[in-house]
Protein backbone atom coordinates (compact mmCIF):
# COMPACT_ATOMS: atom_id res chain seq x y z
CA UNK A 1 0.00 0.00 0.00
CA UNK A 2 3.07 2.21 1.06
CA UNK A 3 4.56 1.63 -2.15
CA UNK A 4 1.42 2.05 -4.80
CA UNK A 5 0.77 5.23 -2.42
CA UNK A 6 4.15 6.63 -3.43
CA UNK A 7 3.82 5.95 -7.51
CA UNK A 8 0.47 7.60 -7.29
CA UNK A 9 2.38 11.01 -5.17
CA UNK A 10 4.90 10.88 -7.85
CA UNK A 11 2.44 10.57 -10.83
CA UNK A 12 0.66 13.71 -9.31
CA UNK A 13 3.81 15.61 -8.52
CA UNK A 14 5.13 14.94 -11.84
CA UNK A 15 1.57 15.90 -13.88
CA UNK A 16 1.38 18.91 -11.53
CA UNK A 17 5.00 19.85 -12.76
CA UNK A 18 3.96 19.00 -16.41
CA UNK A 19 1.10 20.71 -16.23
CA UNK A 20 2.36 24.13 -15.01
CA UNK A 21 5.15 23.77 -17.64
CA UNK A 22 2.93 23.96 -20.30
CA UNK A 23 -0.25 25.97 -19.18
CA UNK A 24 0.86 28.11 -16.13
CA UNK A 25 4.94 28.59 -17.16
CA UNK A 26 5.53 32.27 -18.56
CA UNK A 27 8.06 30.02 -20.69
CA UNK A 28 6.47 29.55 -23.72
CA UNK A 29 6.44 26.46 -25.37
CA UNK A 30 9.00 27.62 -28.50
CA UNK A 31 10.94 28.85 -25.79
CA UNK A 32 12.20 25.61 -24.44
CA UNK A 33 15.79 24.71 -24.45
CA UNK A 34 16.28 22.51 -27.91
CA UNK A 35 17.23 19.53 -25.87
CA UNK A 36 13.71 20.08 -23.71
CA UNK A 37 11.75 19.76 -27.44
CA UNK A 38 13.74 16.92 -28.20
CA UNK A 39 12.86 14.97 -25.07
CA UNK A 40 9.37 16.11 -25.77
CA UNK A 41 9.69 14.42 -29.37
CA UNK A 42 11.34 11.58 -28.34
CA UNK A 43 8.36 10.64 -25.99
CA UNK A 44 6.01 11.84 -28.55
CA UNK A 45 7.66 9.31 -30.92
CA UNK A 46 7.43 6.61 -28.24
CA UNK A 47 3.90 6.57 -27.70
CA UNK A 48 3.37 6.98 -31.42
CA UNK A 49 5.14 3.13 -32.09
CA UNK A 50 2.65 1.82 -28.91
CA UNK A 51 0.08 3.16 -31.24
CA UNK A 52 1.61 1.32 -34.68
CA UNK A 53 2.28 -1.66 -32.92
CA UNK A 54 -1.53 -2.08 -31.28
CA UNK A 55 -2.92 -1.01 -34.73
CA UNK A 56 -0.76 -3.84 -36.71
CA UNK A 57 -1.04 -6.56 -33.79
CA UNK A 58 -5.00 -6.20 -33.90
CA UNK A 59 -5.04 -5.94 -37.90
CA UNK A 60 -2.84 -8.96 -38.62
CA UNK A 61 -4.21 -10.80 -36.12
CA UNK A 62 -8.05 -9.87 -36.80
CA UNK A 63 -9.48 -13.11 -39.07
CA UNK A 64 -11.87 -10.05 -40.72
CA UNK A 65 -8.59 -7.66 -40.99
CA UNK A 66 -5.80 -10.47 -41.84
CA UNK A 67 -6.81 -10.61 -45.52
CA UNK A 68 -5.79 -6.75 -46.05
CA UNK A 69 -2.57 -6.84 -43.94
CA UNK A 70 0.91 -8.16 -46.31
CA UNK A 71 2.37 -11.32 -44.45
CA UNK A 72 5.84 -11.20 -46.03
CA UNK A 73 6.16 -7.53 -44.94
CA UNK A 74 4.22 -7.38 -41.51
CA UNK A 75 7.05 -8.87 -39.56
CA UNK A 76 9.43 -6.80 -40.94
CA UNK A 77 7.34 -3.89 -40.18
CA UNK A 78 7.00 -5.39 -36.31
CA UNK A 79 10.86 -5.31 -36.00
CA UNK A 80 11.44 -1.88 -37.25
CA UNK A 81 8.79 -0.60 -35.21
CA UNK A 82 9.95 -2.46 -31.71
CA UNK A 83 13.10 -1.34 -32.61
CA UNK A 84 12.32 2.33 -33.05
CA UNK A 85 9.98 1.69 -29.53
CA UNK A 86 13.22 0.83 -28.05
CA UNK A 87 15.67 3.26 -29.32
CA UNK A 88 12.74 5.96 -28.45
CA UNK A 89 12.37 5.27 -25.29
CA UNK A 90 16.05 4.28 -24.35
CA UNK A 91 16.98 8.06 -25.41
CA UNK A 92 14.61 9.15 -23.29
CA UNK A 93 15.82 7.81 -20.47
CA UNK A 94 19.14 8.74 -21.19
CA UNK A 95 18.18 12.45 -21.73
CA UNK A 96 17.08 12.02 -17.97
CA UNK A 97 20.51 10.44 -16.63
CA UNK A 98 22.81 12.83 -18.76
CA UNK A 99 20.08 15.80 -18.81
CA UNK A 100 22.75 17.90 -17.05
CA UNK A 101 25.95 16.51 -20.32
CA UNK A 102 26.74 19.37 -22.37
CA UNK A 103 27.55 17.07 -25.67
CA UNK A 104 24.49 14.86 -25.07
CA UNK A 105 22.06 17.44 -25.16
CA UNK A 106 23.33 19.32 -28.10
CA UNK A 107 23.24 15.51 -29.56
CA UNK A 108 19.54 15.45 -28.64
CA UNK A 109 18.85 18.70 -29.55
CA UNK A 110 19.77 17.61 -33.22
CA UNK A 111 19.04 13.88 -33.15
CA UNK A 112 15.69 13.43 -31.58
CA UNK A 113 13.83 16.02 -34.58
CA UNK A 114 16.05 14.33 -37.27
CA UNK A 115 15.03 10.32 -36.22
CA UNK A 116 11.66 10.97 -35.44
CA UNK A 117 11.55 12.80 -39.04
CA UNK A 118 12.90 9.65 -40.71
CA UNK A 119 10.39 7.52 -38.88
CA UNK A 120 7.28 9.18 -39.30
CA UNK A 121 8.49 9.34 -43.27
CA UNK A 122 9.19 5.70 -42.87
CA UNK A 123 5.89 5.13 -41.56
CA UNK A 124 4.08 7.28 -44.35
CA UNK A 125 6.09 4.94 -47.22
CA UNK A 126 4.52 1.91 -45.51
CA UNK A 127 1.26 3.00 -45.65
CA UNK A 128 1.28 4.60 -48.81
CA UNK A 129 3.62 7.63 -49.29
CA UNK A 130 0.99 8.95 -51.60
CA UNK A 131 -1.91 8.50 -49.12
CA UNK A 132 -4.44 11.07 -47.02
CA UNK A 133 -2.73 10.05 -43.79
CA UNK A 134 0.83 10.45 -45.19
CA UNK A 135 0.28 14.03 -46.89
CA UNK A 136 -1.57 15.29 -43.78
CA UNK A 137 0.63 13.87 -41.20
CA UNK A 138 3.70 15.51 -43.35
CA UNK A 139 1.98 18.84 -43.78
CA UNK A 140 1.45 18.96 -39.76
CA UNK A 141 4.80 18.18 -38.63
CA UNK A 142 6.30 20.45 -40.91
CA UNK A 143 4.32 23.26 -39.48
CA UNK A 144 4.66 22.32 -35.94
CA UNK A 145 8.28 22.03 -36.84
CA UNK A 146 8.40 25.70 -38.25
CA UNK A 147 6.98 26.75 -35.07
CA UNK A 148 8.57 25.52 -32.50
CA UNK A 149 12.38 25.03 -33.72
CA UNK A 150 14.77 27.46 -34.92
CA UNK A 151 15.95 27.70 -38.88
CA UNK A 152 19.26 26.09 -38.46
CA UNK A 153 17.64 23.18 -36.75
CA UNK A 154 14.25 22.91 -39.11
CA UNK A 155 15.94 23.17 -42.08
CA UNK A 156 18.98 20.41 -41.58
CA UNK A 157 15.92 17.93 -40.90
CA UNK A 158 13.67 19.24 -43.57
CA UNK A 159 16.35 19.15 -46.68
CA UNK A 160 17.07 15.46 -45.77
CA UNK A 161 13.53 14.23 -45.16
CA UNK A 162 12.38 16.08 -48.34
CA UNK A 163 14.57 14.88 -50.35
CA UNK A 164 14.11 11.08 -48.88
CA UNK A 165 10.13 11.73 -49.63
CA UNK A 166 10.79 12.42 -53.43
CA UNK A 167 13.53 10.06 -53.63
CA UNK A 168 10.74 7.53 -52.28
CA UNK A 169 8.02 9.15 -54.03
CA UNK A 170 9.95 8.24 -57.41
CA UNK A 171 10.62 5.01 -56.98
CA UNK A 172 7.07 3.98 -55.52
CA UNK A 173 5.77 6.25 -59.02
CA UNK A 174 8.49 3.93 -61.52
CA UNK A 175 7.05 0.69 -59.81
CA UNK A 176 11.01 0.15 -58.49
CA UNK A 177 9.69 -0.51 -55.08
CA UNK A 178 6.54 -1.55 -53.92
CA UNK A 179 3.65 1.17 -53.10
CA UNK A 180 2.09 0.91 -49.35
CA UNK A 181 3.87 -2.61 -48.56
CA UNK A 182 2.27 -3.32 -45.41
CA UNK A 183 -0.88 -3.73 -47.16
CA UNK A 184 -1.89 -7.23 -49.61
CA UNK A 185 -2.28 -7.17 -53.35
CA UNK A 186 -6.21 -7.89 -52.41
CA UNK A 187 -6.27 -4.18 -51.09
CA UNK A 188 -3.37 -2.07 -52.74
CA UNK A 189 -5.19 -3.34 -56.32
CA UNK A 190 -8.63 -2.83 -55.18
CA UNK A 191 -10.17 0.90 -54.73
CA UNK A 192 -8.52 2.78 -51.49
CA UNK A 193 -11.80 4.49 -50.63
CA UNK A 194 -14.46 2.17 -50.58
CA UNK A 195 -12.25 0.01 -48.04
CA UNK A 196 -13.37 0.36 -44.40
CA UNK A 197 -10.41 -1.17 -43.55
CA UNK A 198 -8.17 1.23 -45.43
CA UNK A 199 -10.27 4.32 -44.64
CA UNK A 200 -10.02 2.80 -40.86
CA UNK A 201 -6.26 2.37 -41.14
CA UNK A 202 -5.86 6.37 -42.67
CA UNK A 203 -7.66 7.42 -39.26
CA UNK A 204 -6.14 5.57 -37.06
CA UNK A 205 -2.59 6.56 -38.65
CA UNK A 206 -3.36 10.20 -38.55
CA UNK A 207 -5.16 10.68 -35.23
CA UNK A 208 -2.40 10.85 -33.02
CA UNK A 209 -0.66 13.41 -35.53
CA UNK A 210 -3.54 15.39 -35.33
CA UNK A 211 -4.24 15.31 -32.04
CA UNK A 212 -0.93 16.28 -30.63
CA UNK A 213 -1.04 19.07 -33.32
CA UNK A 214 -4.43 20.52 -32.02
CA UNK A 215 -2.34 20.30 -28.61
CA UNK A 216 0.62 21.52 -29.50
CA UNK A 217 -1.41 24.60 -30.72
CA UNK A 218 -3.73 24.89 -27.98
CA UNK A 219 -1.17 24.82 -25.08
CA UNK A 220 0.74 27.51 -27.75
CA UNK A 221 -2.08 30.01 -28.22
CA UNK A 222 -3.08 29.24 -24.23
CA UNK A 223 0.77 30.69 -23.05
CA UNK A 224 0.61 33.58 -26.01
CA UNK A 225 -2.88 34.60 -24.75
CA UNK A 226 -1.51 34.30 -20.88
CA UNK A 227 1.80 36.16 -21.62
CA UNK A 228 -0.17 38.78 -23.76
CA UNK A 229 -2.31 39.18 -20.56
CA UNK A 230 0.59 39.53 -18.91
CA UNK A 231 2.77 42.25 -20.79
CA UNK A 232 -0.78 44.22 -21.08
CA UNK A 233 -1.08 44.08 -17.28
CA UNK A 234 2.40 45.74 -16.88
CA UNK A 235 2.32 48.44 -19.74
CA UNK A 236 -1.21 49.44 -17.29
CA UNK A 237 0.83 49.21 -14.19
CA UNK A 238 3.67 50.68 -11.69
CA UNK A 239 6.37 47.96 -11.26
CA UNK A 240 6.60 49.08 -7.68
CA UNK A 241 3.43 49.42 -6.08
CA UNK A 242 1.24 47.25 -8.18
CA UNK A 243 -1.40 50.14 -8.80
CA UNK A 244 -1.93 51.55 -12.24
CA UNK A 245 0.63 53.69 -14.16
CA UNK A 246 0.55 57.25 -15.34
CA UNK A 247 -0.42 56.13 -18.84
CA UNK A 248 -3.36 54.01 -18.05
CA UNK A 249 -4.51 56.49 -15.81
CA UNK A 250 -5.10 58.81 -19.26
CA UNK A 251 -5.72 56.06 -20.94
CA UNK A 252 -9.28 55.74 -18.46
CA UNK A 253 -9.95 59.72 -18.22
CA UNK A 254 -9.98 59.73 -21.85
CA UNK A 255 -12.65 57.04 -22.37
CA UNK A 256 -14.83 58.74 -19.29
CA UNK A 257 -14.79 62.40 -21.21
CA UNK A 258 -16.27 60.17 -23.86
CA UNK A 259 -18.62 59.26 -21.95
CA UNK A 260 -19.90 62.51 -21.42
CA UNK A 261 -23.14 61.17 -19.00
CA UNK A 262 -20.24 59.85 -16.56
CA UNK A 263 -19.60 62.02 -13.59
CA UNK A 264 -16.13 61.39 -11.95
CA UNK A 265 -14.00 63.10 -8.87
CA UNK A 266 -10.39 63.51 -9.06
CA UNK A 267 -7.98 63.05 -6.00
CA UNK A 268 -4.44 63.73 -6.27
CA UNK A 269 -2.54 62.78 -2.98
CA UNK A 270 1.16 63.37 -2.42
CA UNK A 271 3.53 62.21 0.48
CA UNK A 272 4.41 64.68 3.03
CA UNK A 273 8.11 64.90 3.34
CA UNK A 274 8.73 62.24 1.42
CA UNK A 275 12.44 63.64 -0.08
CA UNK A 276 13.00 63.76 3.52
CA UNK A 277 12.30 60.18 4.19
CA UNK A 278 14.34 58.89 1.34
CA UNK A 279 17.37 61.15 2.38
CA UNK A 280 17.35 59.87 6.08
CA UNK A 281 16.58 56.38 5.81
CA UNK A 282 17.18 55.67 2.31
CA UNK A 283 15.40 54.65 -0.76
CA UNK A 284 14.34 51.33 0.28
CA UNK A 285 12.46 52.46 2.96
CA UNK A 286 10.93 55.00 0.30
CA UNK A 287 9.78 52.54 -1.67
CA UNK A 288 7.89 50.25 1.19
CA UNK A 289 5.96 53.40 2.07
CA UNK A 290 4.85 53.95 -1.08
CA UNK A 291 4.17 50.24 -1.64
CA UNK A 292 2.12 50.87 2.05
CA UNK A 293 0.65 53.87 0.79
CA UNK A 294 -0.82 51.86 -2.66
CA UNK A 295 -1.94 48.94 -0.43
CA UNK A 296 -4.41 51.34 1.74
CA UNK A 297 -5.75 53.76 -1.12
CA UNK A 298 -7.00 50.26 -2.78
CA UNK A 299 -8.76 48.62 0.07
CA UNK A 300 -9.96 52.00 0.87
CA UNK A 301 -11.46 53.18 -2.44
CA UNK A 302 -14.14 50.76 -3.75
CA UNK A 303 -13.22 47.92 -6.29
CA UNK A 304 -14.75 50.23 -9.58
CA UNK A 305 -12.61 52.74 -8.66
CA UNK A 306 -8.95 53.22 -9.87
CA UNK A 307 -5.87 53.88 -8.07
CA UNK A 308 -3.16 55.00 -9.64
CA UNK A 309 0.79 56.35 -9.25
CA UNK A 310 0.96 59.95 -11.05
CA UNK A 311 4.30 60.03 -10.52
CA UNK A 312 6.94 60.14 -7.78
CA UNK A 313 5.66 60.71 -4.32
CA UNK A 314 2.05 61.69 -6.09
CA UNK A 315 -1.28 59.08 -6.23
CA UNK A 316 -4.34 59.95 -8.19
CA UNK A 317 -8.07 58.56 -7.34
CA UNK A 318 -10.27 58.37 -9.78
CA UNK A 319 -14.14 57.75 -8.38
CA UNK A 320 -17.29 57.29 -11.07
CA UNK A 321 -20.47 58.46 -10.33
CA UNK A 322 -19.48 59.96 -7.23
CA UNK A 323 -20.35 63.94 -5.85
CA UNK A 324 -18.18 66.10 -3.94
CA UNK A 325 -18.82 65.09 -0.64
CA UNK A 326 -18.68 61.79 -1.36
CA UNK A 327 -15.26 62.12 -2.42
CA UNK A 328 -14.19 64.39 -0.04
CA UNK A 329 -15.22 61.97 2.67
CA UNK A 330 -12.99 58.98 0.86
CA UNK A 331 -10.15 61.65 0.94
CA UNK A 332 -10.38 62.32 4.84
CA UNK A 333 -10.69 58.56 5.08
CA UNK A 334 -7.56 57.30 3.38
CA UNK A 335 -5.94 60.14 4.89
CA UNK A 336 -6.29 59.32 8.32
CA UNK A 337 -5.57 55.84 8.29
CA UNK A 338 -2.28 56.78 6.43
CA UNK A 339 -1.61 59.19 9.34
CA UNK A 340 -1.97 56.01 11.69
CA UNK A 341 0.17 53.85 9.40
CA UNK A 342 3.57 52.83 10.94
CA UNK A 343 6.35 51.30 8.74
CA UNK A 344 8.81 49.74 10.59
CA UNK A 345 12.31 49.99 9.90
CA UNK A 346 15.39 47.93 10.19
CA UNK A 347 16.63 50.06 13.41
CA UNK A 348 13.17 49.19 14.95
CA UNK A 349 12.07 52.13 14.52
CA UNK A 350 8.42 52.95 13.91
CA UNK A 351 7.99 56.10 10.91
CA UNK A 352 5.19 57.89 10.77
CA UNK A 353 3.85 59.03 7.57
CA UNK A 354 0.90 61.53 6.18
CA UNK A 355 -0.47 63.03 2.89
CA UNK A 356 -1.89 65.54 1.83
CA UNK A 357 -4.81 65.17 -0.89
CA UNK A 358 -6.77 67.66 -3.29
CA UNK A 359 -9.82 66.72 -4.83
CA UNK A 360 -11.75 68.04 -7.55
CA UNK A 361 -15.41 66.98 -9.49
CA UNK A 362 -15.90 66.62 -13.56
CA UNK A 363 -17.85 68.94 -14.91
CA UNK A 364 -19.53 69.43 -18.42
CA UNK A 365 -17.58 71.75 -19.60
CA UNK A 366 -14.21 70.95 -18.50
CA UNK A 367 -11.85 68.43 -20.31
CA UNK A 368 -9.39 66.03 -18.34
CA UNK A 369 -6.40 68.16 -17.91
CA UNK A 370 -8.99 70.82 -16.54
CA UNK A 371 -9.99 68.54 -13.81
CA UNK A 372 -6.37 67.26 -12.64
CA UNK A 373 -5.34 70.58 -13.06
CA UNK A 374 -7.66 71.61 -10.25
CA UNK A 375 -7.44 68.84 -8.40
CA UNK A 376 -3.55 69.03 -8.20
CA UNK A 377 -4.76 73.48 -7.16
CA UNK A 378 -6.40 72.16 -4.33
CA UNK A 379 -3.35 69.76 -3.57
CA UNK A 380 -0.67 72.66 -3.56
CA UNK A 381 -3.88 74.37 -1.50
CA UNK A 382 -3.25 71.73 1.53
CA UNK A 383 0.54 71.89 1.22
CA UNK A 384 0.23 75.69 2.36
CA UNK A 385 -2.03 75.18 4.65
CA UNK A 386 -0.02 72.94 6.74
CA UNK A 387 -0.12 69.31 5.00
CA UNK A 388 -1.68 66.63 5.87
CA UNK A 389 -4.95 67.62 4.85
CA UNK A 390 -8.15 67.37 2.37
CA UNK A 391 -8.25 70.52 0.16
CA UNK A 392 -11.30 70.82 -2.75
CA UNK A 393 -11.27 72.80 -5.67
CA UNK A 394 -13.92 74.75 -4.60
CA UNK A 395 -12.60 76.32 -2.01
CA UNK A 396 -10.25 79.02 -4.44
CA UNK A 397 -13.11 79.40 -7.06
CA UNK A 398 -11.20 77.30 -9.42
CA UNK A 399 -13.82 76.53 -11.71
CA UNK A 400 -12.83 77.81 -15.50
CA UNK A 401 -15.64 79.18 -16.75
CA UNK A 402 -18.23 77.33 -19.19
């Protein structure tokens, strides 16, 4: 019980591992170290000789099937593909002993796209190098290929395995070898598409081609859609404090004065002292208080609001559908419980901190500058006064006339 309980921890740790690789990673998929791809195609190539050998074993041995199947070449075909099971597999274990050998994984890098190339080409001649299965199998490896390696690599498989596909392709066409030999005379003379079996055997080829491709494509356009989610979120936001950036900020004030039904308040806040701060106890002390600082102005302000960094020492508030008082009264709110914020420094020390916040309303006839500029009025209005303080704009009859 001890024992199966341990595989089954280790399956789970190991699908948990695979699984944030290639959904939850910011490493994108194309990213991947060559000899990471390789060990990816080497497996890939594994399980896709488990599904050849299953597909032959069941059609040679099938009385129904047998008649289709060529007994001179299905044991050869058994061999080659055992043998390619093997050598699959026994690189891939080898890629985890020597996963840390300079030489072996630049040999893996190059070998694993190059041999499973010549075996899925292989496995196309068998079957017909001419056939649905074979043409759609090549055309979806290639692009997968194009995707996720580099040139140098793509191309020193490609030129080989194209030119082994027309070399093949002309001697299947001149009747010098034999066209799809794993299948009898009875079927190969007979017509393709009214065969069940044959149709059967073209699905069964292809599926695991096409499935891995969907895959491959989905886990691809899953990381480009995550990491485009990701490089939008920080062009919107300030590396430091996590709150949005000066450009967002604009970016939202422009598409409210579109709006021209929604009503909006303005705060601009800016840290008292805060030069001082950074001169005396340095800059990394600076930063945790403004880090503080962004923490409380978002659980203060409510969740369709947006906080913002306007620059430096200076936040900016931005509250829809809210009147003067309303605002004021979030002002005076994140103002005192900044006032009764401590940050604690590395002396033990406990620093006290304030702000001192100007707020101003959108009006009909004002554009967006208008507003900040009276909001940042009111701002310099509680900096004379004394800091640490809620000024509004209407308090120096700021209001450019209509």
């Amino acid at each position: 019980m001890s024992l199966l309980r341990k595989i089954r921890m280790s399956i789970f740790h190991y699908w948990g591992r695979f699984r944030f690789h290639l959904l939850e990673s910011d490493n994108l998929i194309i990213y991947w170290p060559n000899f990471d791809k390789g060990v990816l195609l080497l497996i890939f190539g594994a399980l896709c000789q488990v599904s050849a050998i299953k597909w032959y074993l069941f059609s040679y041995f099938s009385p129904d099937n047998r008649v289709w199947i060529n007994p001179d070449f299905f044991l050869i075909r058994i061999v080659t593909v055992f043998t390619t099971l093997v050598i699959f597999s026994f690189l891939t274990l080898l890629s985890f002993r020597y996963k840390r050998n300079k030489k072996f994984r630049t040999f893996i890098a190059y070998f694993a796209p190059l041999f499973f190339g010549g075996v899925m080409i292989y496995a196309g001649y068998t079957v017909g190098i001419y056939s649905p299965a074979t043409i759609a199998g090549f055309v979806n490896i290639v692009l997968i290929g194009l995707v996720f390696y580099s040139r140098e690599i793509i191309y020193s498989i490609a030129i080989p395995a194209s030119i082994f596909t027309v070399v093949i392709s002309y001697l299947t066409y001149n009747g010098m070898i034999r066209y799809a030999p794993v299948f009898s005379d009875v079927l190969t003379m007979s017509e393709f598409y009214h065969n069940k079996f044959w149709i059967g055997s073209m699905a069964e080829v292809y599926l695991p081609i096409l499935l891995v491709s969907v895959l491959f494509f989905e886990i691809l356009l899953s990381q480009w859609r995550r990491r485009e989610k990701i490089i939008k979120k920080m062009s919107q936001t300030d590396g430091l404090t996590n709150v949005f950036n000066r450009r967002y900020i604009g970016e939202e004030l422009s598409a409210l004065e579109r709006k021209n039904k929604t009503a909006y308040a303005v705060i601009l806040l800016d840290l008292d002292h805060f030069k001082l701060i950074n001169d005396q106890y340095g800059h990394d002390v600076g930063d945790t208080v403004l880090q503080r600082v962004a923490a409380i102005l978002c659980t203060t302000t409510r969740e369709q609001d947006i906080v913002g960094r306007f620059g430096g020492e200076e936040f900016i508030l931005i509250l829809k559908d809210q009147n003067l008082q309303q605002a004021i009264e979030i002002a005076e709110r994140c103002r005192r419980i900044i006032e009764l914020e401590d940050v604690q420094i590395e002396t033990g020390e406990n620093l006290k901190m304030s702000a001192s916040f100007g707020v101003a309303l959108s009006l009909p006839h004002l554009n967006k500058e208008q507003t900040i500029r009276m909001a940042d009025r009111a701002l310099y209005l509680a900096k004379q006064k004394g800091r640490n303080q809620v000024r509004h704009y209407l308090e120096l009859n700021l209001v450019p006339s209509a």
